[in-house]
Protein backbone atom coordinates (compact mmCIF):
# COMPACT_ATOMS: atom_id res chain seq x y z
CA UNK A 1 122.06 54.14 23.92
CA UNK A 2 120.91 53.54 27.61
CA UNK A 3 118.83 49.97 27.47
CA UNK A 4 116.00 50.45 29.16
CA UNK A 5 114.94 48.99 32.30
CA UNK A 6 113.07 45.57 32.61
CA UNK A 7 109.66 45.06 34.79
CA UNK A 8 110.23 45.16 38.40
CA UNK A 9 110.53 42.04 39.98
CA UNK A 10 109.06 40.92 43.96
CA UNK A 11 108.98 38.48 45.91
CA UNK A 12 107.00 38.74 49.26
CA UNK A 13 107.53 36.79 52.06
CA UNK A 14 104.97 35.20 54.78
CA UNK A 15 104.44 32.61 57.38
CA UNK A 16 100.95 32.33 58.02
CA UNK A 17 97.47 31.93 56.54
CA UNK A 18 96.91 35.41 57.61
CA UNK A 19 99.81 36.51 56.88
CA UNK A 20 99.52 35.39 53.43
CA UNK A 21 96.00 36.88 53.34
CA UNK A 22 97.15 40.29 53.70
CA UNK A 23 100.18 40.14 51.80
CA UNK A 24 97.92 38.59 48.73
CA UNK A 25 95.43 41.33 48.92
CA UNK A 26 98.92 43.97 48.46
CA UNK A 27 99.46 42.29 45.16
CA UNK A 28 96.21 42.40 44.26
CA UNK A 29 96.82 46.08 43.89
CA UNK A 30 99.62 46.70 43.03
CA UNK A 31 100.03 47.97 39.12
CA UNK A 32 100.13 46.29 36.06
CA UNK A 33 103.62 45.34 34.73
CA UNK A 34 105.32 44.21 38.11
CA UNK A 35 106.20 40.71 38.04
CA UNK A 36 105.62 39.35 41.64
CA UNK A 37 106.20 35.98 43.16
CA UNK A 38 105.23 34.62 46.80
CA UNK A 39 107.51 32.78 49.42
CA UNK A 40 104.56 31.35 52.19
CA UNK A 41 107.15 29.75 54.54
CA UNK A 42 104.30 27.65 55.85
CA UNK A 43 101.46 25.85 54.80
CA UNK A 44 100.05 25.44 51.36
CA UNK A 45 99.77 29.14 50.45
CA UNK A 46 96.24 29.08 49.13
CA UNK A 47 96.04 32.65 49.32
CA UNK A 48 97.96 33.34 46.66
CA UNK A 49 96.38 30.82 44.34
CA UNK A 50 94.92 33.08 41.80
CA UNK A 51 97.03 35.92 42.36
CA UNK A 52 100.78 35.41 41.92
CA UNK A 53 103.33 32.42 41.67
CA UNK A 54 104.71 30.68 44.48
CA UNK A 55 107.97 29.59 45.00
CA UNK A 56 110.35 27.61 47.47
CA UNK A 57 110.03 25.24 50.00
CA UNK A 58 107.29 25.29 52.63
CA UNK A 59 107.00 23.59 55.99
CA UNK A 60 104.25 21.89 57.11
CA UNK A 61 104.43 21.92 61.21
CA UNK A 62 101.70 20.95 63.33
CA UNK A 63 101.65 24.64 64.78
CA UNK A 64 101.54 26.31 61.22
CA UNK A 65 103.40 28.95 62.80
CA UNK A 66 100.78 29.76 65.14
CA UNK A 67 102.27 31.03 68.53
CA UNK A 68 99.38 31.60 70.60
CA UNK A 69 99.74 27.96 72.04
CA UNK A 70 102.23 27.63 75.09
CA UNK A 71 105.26 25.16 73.90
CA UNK A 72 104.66 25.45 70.08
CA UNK A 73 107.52 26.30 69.05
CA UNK A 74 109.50 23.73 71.42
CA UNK A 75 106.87 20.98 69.37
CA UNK A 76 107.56 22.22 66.25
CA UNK A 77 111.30 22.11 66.78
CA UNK A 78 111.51 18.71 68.33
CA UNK A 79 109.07 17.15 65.38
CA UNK A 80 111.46 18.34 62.93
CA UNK A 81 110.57 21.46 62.74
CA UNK A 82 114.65 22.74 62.74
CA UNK A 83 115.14 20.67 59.53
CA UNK A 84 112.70 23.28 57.67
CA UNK A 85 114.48 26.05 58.62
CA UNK A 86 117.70 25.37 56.42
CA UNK A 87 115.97 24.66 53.02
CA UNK A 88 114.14 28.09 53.46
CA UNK A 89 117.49 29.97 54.17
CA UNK A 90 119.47 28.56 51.43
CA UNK A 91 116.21 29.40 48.64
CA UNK A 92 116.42 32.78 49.98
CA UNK A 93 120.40 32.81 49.39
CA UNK A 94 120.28 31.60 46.27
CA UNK A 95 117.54 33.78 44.36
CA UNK A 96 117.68 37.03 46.62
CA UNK A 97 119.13 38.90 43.87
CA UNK A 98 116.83 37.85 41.47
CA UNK A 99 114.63 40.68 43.36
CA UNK A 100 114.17 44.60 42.93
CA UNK A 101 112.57 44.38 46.69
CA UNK A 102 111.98 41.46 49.27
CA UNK A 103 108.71 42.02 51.33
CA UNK A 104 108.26 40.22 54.24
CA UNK A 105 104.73 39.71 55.90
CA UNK A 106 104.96 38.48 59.18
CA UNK A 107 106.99 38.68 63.03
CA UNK A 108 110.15 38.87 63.03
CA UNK A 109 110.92 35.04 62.13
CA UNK A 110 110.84 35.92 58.44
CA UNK A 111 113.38 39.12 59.19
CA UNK A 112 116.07 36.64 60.98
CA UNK A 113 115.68 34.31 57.88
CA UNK A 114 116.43 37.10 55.62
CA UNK A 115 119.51 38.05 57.93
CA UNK A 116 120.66 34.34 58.12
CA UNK A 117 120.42 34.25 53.86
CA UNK A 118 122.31 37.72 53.70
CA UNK A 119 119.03 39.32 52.17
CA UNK A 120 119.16 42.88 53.17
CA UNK A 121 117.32 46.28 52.24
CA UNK A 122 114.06 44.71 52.54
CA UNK A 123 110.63 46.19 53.76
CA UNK A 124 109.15 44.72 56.57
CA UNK A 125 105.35 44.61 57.70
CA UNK A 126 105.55 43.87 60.90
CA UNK A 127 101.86 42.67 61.65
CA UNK A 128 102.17 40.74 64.93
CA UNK A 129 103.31 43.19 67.35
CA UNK A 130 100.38 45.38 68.48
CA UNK A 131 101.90 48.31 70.78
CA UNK A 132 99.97 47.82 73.89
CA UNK A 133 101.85 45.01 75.21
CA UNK A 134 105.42 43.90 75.21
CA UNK A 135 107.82 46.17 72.45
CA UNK A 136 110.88 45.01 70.17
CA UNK A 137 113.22 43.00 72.14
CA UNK A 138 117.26 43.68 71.19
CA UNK A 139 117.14 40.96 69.14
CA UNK A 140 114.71 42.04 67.29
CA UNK A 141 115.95 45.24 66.90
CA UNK A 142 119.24 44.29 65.84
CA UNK A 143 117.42 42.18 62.82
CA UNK A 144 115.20 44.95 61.84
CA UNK A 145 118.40 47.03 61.90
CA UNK A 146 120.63 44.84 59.75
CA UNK A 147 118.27 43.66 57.30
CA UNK A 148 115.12 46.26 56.62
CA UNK A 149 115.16 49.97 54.63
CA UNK A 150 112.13 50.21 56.06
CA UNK A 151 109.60 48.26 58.42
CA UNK A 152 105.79 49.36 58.74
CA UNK A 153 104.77 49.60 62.64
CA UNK A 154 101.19 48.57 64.15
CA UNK A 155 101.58 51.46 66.52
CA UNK A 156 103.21 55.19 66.44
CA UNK A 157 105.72 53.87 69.48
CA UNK A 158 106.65 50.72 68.07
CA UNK A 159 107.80 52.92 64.82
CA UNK A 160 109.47 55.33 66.97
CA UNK A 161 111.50 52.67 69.05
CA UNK A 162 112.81 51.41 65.94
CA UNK A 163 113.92 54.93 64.87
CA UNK A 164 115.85 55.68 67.36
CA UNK A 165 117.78 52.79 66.29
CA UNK A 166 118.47 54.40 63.73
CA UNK A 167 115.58 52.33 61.41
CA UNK A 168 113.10 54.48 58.86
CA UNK A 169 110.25 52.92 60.69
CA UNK A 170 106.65 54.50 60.30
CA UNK A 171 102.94 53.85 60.81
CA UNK A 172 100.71 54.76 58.44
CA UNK A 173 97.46 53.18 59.87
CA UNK A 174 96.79 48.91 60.31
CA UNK A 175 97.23 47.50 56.88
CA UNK A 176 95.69 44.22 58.69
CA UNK A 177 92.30 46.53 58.17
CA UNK A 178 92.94 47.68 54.16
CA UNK A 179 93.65 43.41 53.98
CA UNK A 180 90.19 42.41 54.65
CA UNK A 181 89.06 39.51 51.65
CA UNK A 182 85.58 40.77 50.36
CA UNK A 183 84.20 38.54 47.27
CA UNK A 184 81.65 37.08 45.54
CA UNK A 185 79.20 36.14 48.22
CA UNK A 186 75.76 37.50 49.43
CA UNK A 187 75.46 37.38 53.11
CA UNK A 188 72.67 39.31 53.75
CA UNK A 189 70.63 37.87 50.95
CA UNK A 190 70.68 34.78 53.40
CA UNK A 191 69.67 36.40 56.47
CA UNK A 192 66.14 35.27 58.05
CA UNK A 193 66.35 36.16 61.43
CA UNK A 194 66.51 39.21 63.62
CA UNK A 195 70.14 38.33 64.41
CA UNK A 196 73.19 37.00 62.67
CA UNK A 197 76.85 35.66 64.10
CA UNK A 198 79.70 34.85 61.89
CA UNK A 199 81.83 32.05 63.17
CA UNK A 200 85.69 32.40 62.88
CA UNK A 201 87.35 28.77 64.24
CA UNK A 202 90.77 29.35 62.52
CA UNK A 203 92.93 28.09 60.38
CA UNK A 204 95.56 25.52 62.18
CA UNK A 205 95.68 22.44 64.20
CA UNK A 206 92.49 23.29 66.75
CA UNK A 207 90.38 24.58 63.93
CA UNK A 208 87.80 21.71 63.98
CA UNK A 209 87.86 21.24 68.06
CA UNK A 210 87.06 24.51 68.07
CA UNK A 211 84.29 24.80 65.59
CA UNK A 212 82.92 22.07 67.37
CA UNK A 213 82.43 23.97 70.69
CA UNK A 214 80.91 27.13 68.53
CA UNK A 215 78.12 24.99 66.96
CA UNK A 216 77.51 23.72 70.84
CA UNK A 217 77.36 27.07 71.96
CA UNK A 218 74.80 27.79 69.28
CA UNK A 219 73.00 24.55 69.88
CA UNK A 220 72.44 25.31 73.89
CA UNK A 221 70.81 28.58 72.59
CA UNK A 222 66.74 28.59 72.97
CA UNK A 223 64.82 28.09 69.42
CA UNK A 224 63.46 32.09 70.23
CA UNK A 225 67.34 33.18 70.28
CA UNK A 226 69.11 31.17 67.50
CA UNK A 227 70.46 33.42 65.26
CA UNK A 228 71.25 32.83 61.18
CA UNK A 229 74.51 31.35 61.07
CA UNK A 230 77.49 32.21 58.48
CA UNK A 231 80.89 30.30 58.63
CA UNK A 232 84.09 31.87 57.06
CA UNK A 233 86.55 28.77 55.88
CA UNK A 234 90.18 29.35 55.69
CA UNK A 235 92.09 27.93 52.51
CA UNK A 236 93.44 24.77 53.84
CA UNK A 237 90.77 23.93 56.40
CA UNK A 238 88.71 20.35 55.33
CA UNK A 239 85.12 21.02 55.89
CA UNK A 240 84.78 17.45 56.12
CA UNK A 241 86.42 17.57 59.43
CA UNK A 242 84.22 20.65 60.22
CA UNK A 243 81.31 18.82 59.56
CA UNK A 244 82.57 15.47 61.34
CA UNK A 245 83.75 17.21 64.81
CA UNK A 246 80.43 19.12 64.92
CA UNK A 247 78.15 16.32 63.52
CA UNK A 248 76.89 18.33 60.93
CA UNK A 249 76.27 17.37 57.72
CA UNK A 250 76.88 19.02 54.44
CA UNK A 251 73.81 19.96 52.09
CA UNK A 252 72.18 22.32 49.50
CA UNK A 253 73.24 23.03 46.50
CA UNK A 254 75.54 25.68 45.11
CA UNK A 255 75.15 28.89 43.96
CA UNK A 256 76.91 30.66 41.04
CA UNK A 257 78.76 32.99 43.54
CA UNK A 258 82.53 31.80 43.78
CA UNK A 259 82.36 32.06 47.91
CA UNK A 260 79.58 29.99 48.44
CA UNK A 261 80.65 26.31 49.80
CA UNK A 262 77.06 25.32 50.65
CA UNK A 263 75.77 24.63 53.68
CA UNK A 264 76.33 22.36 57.03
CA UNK A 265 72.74 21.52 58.63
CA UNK A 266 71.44 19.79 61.36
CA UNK A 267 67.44 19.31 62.70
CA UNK A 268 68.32 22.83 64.14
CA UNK A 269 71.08 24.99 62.66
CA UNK A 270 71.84 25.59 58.99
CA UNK A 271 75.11 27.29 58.78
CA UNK A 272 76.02 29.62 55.23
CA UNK A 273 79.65 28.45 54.16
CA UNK A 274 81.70 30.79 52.07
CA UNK A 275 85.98 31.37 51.65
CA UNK A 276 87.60 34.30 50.27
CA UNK A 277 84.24 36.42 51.58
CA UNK A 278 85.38 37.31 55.41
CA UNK A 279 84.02 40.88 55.10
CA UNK A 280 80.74 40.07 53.18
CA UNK A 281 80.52 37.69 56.32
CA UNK A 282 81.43 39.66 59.20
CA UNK A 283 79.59 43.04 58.07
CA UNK A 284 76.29 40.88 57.71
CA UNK A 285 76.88 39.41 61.06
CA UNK A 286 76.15 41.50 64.73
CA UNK A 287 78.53 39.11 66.74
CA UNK A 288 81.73 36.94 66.33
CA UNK A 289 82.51 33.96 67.69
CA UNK A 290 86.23 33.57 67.20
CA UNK A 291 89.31 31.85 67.61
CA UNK A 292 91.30 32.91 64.94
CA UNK A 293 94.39 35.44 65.05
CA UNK A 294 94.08 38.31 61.61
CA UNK A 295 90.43 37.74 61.58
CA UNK A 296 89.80 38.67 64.90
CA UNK A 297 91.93 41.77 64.41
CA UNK A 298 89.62 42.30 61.39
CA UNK A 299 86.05 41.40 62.87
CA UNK A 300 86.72 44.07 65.99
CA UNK A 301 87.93 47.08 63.19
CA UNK A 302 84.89 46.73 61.56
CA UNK A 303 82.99 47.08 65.05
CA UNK A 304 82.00 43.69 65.68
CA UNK A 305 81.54 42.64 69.11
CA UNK A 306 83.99 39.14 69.59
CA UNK A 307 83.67 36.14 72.16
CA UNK A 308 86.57 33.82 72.42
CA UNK A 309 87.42 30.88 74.81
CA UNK A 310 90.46 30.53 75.93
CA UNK A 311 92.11 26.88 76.68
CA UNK A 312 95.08 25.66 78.63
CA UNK A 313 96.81 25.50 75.18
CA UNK A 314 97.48 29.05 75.17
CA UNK A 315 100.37 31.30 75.86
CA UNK A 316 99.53 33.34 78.77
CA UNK A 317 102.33 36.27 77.26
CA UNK A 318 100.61 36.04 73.72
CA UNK A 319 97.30 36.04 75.49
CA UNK A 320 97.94 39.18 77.61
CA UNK A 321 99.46 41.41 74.69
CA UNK A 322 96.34 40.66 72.68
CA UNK A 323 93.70 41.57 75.24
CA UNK A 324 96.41 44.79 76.08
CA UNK A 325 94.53 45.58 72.69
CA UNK A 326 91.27 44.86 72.27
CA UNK A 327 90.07 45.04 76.02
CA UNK A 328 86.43 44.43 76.35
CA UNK A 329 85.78 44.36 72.50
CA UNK A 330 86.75 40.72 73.24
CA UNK A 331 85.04 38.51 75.67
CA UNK A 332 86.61 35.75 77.01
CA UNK A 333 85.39 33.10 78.06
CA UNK A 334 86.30 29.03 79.37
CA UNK A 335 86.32 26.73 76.47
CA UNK A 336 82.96 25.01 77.59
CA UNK A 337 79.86 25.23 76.22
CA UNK A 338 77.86 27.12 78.96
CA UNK A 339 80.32 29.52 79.33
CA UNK A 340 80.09 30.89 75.78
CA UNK A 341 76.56 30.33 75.66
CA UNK A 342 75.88 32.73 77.83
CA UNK A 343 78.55 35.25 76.66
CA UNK A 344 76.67 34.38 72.89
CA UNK A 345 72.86 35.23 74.85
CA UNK A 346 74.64 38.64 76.33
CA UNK A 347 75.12 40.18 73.55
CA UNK A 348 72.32 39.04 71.22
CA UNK A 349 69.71 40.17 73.35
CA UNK A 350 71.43 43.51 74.53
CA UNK A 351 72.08 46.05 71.52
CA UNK A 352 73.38 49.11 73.46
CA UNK A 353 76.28 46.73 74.87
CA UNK A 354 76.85 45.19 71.12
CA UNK A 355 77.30 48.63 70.22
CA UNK A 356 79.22 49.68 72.55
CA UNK A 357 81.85 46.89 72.42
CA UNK A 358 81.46 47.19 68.49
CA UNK A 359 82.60 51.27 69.09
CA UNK A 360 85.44 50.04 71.30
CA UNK A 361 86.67 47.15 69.00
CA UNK A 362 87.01 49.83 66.07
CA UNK A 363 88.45 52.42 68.26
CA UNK A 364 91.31 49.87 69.86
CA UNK A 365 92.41 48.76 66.49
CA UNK A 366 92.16 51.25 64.03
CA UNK A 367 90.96 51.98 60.51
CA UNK A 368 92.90 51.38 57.66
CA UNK A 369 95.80 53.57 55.57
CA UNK A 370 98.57 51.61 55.23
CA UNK A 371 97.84 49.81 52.43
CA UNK A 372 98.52 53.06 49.85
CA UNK A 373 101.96 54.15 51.51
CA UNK A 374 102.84 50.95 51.48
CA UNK A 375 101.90 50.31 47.62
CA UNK A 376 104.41 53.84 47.08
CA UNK A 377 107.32 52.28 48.77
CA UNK A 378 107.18 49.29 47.21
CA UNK A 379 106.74 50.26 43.63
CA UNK A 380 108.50 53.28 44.14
């Protein structure tokens, strides 16, 4: 008698709050019966909270893996940042085969750590490179090579560089776009006024500097212009230190909906709080202000307009590759207060051009499709 097989087990990989995000919302959907569990390599993980376990050891560096900023990963290292690196290869070592599949969610940093723990056969979503800026580097090839079965591509080329080293690589549309959170949260119930912005600050070290600047932006704006105001808040971000930076404070009470987080208010502003609700927020909304990395991605696919500053912290390279992709979908602007102001006034008071970066923004990054090939390989 042939015993029959047990549930499949996986474990999926991350290093991000984004990255988490999206691989959170894959085992959401995936069927009933396969046990998963969730590695996020940094941070808390708050993503996964109510949908899967999480195991081993995370870092907490002052970056939280994000490499827009110039020197990060130099700061990272010399705080300590090497002495996280170890713990997470030898957990990988040790329960690897403990797996029917490792998924990793991520760059490429999560594909070397597989290669250092001898994990191998794994599928990798690569959802950092975008194809219109710089490709797979040998390194990075030879990774991809020794470690994935297969590895899901951003871009048609980026898949066929990768095959021709001899990797089944394939695109199959931007899973960042089938990975957008929707919940329990009415935006447009709130809306009062002729226009609405969502405000994106991020989800790392700058989050509240640069919520702070948004909310001046907003403040500069003339009483006539001031649009309704909505506020998506990543997992591990304190709102307390929202609310202190911008000197706003926290009011109203809450509603039954599980997004809602209240309100932060001044004599002026009143600004809708919600988490786990991006897409309620951003499909409400006509603009973005943003500084964040997925969402950004996200608020430009579904054909958003998006103004971002840009500061002396960031990594020209990073910078370049990015704006490769969106083009003029995203403004950019200096990280002072005028200068996004008037960005902010541009495109509230001129539809045709909020339409027509909206078109390009959804054109440059694509519409979803990944999300159900992916969901075959991985149960399959």
């Amino acid at each position: 008698m042939v015993e029959a097989p047990g549930p499949r087990r996986l474990l999926f990989i991350s290093n991000g709050h984004g990255e988490d995000s999206i691989a959170a919302e894959i085992i959401r959907r995936l069927p009933a019966g396969v046990i998963v569990e969730a590695y996020p390599t940094i941070g808390d993980g708050a993503a996964y909270g109510d949908v899967c376990r999480v195991v081993g050891p995370r870092a907490q560096l002052a970056s939280q893996g994000w490499r827009n900023v110039k020197h990060s990963l130099a700061r990272d290292l010399g705080s300590g940042g090497l002495k996280t690196v170890w713990p997470g290869v030898k957990f990988v070592r040790r329960i690897k085969s403990a797996y029917d599949r490792i998924i990793v969610v991520g760059d490429i940093v999560g594909v070397a750590g597989c290669w250092a723990a001898g994990a191998r056969n794994i599928v990798y979503l690569d959802v950092y490179k975008t194809g219109h800026g710089r490709s797979y580097t040998m390194l990075e090839r030879f990774f991809i090579k020794s470690c994935c079965a297969i590895a899901y591509c951003r871009h048609p080329a980026l898949a066929e560089v990768l095959r021709r080293d001899g990797v089944d690589a394939r695109f199959a549309g931007n899973v960042i776009m089938d990975a957008i959170p929707y919940g329990d949260y009415d935006a447009r119930s709130r809306r009062s006024r002729p226009m609405a912005v969502t405000l994106l600050p991020g989800s790392r070290q700058f989050t509240a500097e640069s919520f702070a600047l948004q909310i001046a932006a907003l403040r500069a704006l003339p009483d006539e212009q001031l649009p309704d105001i909505f506020l998506a808040v990543a997992g591990s971000v304190s709102i307390d230190d929202l609310a202190r930076a911008a000197k706003l404070n926290r009011s109203g009470p809450l509603t039954g909906e599980t997004g809602d987080l209240s309100t932060l208010r001044d004599d002026r502003l009143t600004v809708y709080m919600a988490r786990g609700a991006l897409g309620n927020l951003i499909e409400a909304s006509d603009v973005v202000l943003s500084q964040a990395g997925t969402a950004t991605i996200q608020a430009l696919g579904l054909g958003r307009p998006v103004v971002t500053f840009r500061t002396f912290r960031d990594r020209r390279s990073r910078f370049r590759d990015e704006q490769a992709l969106f083009g003029l979908a995203r403004i950019v602007t200096l990280p002072e207060t005028g200068s996004v102001t008037q960005a902010l006034q541009v495109l509230l008071t001129h539809k045709d051009e909020r339409e027509r970066l909206g078109a390009l923004g959804h054109e440059r990054v694509g519409g979803p499709g990944a999300m159900a090939a992916i969901l075959a390989t991985i149960t399959g």
